[in-house]
Protein backbone atom coordinates (compact mmCIF):
# COMPACT_ATOMS: atom_id res chain seq x y z
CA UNK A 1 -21.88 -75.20 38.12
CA UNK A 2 -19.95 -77.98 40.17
CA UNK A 3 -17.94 -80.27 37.99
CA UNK A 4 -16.88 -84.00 38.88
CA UNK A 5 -13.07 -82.77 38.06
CA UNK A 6 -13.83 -80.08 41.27
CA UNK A 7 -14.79 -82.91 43.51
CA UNK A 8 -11.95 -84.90 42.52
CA UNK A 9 -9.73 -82.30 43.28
CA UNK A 10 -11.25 -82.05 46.70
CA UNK A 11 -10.97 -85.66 47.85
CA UNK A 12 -7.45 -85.63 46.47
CA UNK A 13 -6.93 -82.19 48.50
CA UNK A 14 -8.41 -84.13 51.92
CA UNK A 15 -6.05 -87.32 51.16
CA UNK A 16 -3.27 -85.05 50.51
CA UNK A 17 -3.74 -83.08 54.05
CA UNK A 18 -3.90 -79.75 52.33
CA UNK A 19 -7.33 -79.57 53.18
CA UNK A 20 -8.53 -81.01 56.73
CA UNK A 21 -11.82 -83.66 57.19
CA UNK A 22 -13.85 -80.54 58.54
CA UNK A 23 -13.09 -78.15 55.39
CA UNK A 24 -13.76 -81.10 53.18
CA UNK A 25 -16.85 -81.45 54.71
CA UNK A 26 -18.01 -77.51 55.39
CA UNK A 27 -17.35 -77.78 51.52
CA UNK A 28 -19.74 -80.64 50.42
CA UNK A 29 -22.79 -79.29 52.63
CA UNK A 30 -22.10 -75.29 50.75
CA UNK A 31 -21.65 -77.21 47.39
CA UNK A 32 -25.07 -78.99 47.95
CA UNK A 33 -26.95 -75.70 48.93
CA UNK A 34 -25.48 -73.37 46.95
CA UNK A 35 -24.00 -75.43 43.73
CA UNK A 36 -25.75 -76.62 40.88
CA UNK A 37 -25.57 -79.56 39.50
CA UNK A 38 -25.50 -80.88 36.03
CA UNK A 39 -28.54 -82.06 34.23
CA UNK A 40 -28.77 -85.69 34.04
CA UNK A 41 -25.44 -86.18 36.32
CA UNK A 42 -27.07 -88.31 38.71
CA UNK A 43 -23.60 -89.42 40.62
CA UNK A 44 -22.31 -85.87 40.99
CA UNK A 45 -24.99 -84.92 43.90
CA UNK A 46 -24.80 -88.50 45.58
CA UNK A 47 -21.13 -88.11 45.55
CA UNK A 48 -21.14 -84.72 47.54
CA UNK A 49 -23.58 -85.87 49.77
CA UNK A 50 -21.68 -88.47 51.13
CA UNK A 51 -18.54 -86.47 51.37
CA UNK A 52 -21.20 -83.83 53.29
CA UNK A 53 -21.47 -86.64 56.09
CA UNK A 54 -17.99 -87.61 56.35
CA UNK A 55 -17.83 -86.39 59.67
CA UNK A 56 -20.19 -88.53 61.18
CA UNK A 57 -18.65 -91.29 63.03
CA UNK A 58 -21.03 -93.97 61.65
CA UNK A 59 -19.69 -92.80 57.95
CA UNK A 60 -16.43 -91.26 58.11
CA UNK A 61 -14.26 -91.48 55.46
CA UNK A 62 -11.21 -94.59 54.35
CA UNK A 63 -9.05 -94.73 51.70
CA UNK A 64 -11.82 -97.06 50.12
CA UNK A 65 -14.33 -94.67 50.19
CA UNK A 66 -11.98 -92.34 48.41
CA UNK A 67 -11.22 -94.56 45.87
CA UNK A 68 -14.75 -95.78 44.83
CA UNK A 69 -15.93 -92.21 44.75
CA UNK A 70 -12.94 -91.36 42.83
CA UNK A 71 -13.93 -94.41 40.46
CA UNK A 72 -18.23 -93.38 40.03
CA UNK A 73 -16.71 -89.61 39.27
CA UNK A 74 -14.46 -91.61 36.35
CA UNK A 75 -11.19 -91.19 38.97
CA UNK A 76 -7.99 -93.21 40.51
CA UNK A 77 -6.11 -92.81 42.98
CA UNK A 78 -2.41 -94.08 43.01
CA UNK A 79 -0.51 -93.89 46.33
CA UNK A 80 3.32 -92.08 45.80
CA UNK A 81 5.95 -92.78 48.13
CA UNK A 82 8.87 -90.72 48.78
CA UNK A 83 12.03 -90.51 51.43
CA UNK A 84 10.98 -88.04 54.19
């Protein structure tokens, strides 16, 4: 059973660059075959689907997208910055 904390962890994985656009991605459209979904969740699957077409240049994927699917899974995103 997918859980909104295991997509969240995902996106933050993809902004992070421990995870690369294409894995994000490979890992949305696996998620949506193979995963189920909570009853009644009706943001979880939308959520994952558009992560699943992030690598189609018409959608991509922006910081904004991040943070407003961050905010329908009940997410934020703060930005940390360090010295390199």
């Amino acid at each position: 059973m997918i859980e909104r904390e295991t997509v969240a962890r995902r996106i933050e994985a993809w902004l992070r660059h421990v995870i690369t656009l294409d894995e994000l991605v490979d890992w949305a459209e696996r998620a949506l075959m193979d995963e189920e979904f909570p009853e009644g969740d009706a943001v979880l699957p939308v959520v994952v689907a558009r992560l699943g077409t992030a690598d189609i240049r018409e959608f991509g994927l922006t910081w904004d997208d991040c943070e407003n699917l961050l905010a329908q899974l009940g997410y934020t995103a703060h930005v940390d910055i360090s010295a390199a």
